[in-house]
C-alpha atoms as a PDB file:
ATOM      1  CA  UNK A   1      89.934  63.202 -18.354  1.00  0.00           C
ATOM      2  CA  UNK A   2      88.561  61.257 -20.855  1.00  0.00           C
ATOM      3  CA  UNK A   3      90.222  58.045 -20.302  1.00  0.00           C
ATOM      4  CA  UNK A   4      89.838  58.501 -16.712  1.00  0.00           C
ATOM      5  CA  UNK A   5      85.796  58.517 -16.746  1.00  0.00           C
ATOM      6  CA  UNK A   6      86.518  55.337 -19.308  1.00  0.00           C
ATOM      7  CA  UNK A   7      87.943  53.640 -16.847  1.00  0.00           C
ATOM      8  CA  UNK A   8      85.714  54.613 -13.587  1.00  0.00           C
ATOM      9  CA  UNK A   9      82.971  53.064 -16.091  1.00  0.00           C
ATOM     10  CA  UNK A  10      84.726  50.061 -17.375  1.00  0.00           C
ATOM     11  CA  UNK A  11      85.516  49.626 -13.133  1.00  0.00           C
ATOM     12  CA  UNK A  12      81.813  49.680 -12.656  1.00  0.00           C
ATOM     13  CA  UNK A  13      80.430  47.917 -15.156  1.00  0.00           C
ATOM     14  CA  UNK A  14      82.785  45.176 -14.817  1.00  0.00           C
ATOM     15  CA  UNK A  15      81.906  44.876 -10.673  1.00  0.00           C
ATOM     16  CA  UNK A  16      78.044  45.212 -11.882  1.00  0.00           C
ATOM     17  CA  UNK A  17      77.505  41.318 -12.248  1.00  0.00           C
ATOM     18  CA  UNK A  18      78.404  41.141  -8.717  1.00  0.00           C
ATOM     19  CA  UNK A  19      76.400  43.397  -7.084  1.00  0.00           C
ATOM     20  CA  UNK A  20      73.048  41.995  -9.385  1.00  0.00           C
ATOM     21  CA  UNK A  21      73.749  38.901  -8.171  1.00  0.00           C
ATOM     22  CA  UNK A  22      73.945  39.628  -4.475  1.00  0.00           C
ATOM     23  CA  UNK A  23      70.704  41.746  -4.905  1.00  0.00           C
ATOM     24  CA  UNK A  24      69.183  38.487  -6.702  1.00  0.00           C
ATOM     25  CA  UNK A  25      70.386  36.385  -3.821  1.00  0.00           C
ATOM     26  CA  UNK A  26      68.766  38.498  -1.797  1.00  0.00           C
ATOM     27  CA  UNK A  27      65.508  38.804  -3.122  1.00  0.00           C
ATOM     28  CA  UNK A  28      65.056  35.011  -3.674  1.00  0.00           C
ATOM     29  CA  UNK A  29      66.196  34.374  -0.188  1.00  0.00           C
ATOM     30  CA  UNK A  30      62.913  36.851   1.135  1.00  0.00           C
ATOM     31  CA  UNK A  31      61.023  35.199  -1.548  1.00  0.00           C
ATOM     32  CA  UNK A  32      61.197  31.634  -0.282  1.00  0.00           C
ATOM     33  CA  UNK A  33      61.090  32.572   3.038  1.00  0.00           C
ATOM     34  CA  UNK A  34      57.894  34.231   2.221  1.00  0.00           C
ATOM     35  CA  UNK A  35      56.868  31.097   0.821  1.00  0.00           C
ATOM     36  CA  UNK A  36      57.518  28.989   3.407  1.00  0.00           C
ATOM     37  CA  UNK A  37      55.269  31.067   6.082  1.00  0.00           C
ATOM     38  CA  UNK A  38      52.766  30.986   3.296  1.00  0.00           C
ATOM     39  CA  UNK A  39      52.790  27.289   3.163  1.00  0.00           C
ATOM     40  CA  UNK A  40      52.385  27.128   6.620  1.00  0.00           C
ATOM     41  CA  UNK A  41      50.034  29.060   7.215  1.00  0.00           C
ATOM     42  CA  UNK A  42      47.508  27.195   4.020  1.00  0.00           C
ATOM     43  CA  UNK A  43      48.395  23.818   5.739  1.00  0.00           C
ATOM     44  CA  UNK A  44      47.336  25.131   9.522  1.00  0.00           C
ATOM     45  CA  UNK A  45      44.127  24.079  10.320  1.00  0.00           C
ATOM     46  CA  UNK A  46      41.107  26.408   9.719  1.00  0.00           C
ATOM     47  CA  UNK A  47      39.352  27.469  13.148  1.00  0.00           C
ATOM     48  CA  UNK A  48      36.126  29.259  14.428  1.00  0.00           C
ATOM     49  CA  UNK A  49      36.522  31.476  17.338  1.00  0.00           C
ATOM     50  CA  UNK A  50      34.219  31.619  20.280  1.00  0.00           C
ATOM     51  CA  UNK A  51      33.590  35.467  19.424  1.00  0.00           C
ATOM     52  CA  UNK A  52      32.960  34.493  15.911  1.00  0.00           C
ATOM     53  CA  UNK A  53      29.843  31.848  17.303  1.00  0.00           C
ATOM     54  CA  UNK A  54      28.171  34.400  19.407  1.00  0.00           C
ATOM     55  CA  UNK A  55      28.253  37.424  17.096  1.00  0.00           C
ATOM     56  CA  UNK A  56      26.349  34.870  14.681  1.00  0.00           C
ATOM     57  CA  UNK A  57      24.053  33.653  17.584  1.00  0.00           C
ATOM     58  CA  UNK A  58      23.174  37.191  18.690  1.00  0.00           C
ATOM     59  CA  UNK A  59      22.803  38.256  15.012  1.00  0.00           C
ATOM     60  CA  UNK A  60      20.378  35.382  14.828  1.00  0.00           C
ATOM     61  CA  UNK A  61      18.859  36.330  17.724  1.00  0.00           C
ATOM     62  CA  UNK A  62      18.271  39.893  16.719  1.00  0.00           C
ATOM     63  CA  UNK A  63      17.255  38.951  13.558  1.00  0.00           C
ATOM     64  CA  UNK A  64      13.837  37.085  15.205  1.00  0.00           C
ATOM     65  CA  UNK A  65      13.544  39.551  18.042  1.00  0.00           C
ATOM     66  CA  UNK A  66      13.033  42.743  15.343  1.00  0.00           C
ATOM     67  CA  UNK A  67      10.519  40.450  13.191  1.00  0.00           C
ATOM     68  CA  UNK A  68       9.363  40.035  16.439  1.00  0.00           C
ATOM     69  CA  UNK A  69       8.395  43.351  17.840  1.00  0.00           C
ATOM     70  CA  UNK A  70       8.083  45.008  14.215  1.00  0.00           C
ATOM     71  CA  UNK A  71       4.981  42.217  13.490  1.00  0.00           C
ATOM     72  CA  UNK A  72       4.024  42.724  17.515  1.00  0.00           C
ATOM     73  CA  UNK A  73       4.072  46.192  18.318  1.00  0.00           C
ATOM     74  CA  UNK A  74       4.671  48.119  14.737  1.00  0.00           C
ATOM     75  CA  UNK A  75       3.685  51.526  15.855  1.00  0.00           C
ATOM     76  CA  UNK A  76       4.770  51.410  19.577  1.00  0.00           C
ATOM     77  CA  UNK A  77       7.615  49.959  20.557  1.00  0.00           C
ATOM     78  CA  UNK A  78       9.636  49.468  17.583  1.00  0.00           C
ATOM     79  CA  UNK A  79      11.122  52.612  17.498  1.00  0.00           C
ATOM     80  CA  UNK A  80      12.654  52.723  21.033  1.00  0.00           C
ATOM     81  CA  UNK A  81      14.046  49.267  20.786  1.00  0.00           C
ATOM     82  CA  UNK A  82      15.586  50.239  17.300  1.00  0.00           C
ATOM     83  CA  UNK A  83      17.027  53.236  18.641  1.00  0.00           C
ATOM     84  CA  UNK A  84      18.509  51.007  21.675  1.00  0.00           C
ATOM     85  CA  UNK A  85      19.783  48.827  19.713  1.00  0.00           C
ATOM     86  CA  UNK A  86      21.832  50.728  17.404  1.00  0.00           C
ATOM     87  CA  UNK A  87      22.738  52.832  19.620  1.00  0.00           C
ATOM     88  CA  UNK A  88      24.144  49.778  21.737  1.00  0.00           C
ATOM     89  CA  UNK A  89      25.601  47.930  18.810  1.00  0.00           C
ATOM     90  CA  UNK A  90      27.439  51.111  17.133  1.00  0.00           C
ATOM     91  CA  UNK A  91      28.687  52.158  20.519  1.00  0.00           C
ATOM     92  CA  UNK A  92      30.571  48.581  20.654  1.00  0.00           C
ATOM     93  CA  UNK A  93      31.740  48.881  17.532  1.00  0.00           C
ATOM     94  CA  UNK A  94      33.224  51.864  17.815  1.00  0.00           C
ATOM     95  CA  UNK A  95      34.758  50.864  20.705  1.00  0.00           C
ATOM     96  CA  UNK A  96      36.267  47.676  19.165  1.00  0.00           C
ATOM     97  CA  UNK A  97      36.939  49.546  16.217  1.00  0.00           C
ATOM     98  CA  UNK A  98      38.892  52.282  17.939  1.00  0.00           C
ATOM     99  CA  UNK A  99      41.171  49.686  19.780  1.00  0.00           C
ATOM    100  CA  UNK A 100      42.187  48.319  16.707  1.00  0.00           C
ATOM    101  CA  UNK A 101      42.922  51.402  14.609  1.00  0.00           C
ATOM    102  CA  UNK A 102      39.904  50.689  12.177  1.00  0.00           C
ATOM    103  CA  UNK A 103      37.445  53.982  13.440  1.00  0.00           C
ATOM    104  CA  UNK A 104      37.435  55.474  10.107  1.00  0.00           C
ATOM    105  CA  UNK A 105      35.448  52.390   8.981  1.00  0.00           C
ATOM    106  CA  UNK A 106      32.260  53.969  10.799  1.00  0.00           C
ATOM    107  CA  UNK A 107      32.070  56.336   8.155  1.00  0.00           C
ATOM    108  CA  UNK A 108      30.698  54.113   6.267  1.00  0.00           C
ATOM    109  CA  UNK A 109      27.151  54.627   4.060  1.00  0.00           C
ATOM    110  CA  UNK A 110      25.074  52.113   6.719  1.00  0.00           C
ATOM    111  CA  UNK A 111      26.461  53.981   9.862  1.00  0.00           C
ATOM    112  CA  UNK A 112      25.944  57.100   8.337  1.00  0.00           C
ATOM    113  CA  UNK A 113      22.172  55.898   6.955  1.00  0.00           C
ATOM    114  CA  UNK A 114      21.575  54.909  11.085  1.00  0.00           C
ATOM    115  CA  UNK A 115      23.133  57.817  12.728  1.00  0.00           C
ATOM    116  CA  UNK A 116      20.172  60.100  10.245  1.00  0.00           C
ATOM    117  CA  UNK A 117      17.595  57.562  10.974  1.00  0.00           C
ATOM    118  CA  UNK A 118      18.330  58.238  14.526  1.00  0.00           C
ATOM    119  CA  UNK A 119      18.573  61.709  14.037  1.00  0.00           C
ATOM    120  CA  UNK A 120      15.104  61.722  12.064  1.00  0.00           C
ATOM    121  CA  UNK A 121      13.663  59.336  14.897  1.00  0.00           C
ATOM    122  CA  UNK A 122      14.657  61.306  17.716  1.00  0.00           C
ATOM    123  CA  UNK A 123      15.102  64.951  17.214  1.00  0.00           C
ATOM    124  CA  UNK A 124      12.629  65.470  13.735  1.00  0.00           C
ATOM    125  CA  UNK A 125       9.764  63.042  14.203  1.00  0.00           C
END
């Protein structure tokens, strides 16, 4: 019995080479063809989105309209457009966000620090 589990191992070891190399082959073969997309995606041109321009022009946008009606109208209006507002802008979110698998994102400290600010706004003033 002895000799026979030598020679099962001296079998194995002996096709062992073959089989590393043929998993090496293999490994460099998904390695450079990782490479390649690599490189060609670094050497495609970088690009700006039309989505990407207006969420930075309505940012902008929303940015001087709060300064806006915080300096204007500090104790009356503020509070109802801030309430529209993010109630508009996490309501779009979470719909983009759901469509693209990424909902659990809203549970995030700022969402969470809005939806009590809301909650303190509207139903504990």
């Amino acid at each position: 019995m002895a000799i026979r589990l030598a020679f099962e191992t001296t079998q194995k070891m002996q096709n062992l080479p073959l089989k590393l190399k043929s998993e090496r082959d293999k490994l460099a073969a998904s390695f450079l063809k990782r490479k390649a997309l690599i490189k060609r995606y670094m050497k495609g041109a970088p690009f700006v989105r039309l989505v990407d321009k207006l969420s930075f022009i309505l940012g902008v946008f929303l940015l001087v309209f709060t300064t806006f009606v915080l300096g204007r109208h500090p104790n009356d209006h503020y509070y109802t457009y801030h309430c529209v507002t993010v109630v508009s802008l996490v309501a779009f979110r979470f719909y983009n966000y759901r469509s693209k698998g990424w909902h659990y994102y809203l549970f995030d400290f700022c969402y969470f620090g809005n939806t009590l600010m809301l909650l303190f706004l509207l139903a504990f003033p």
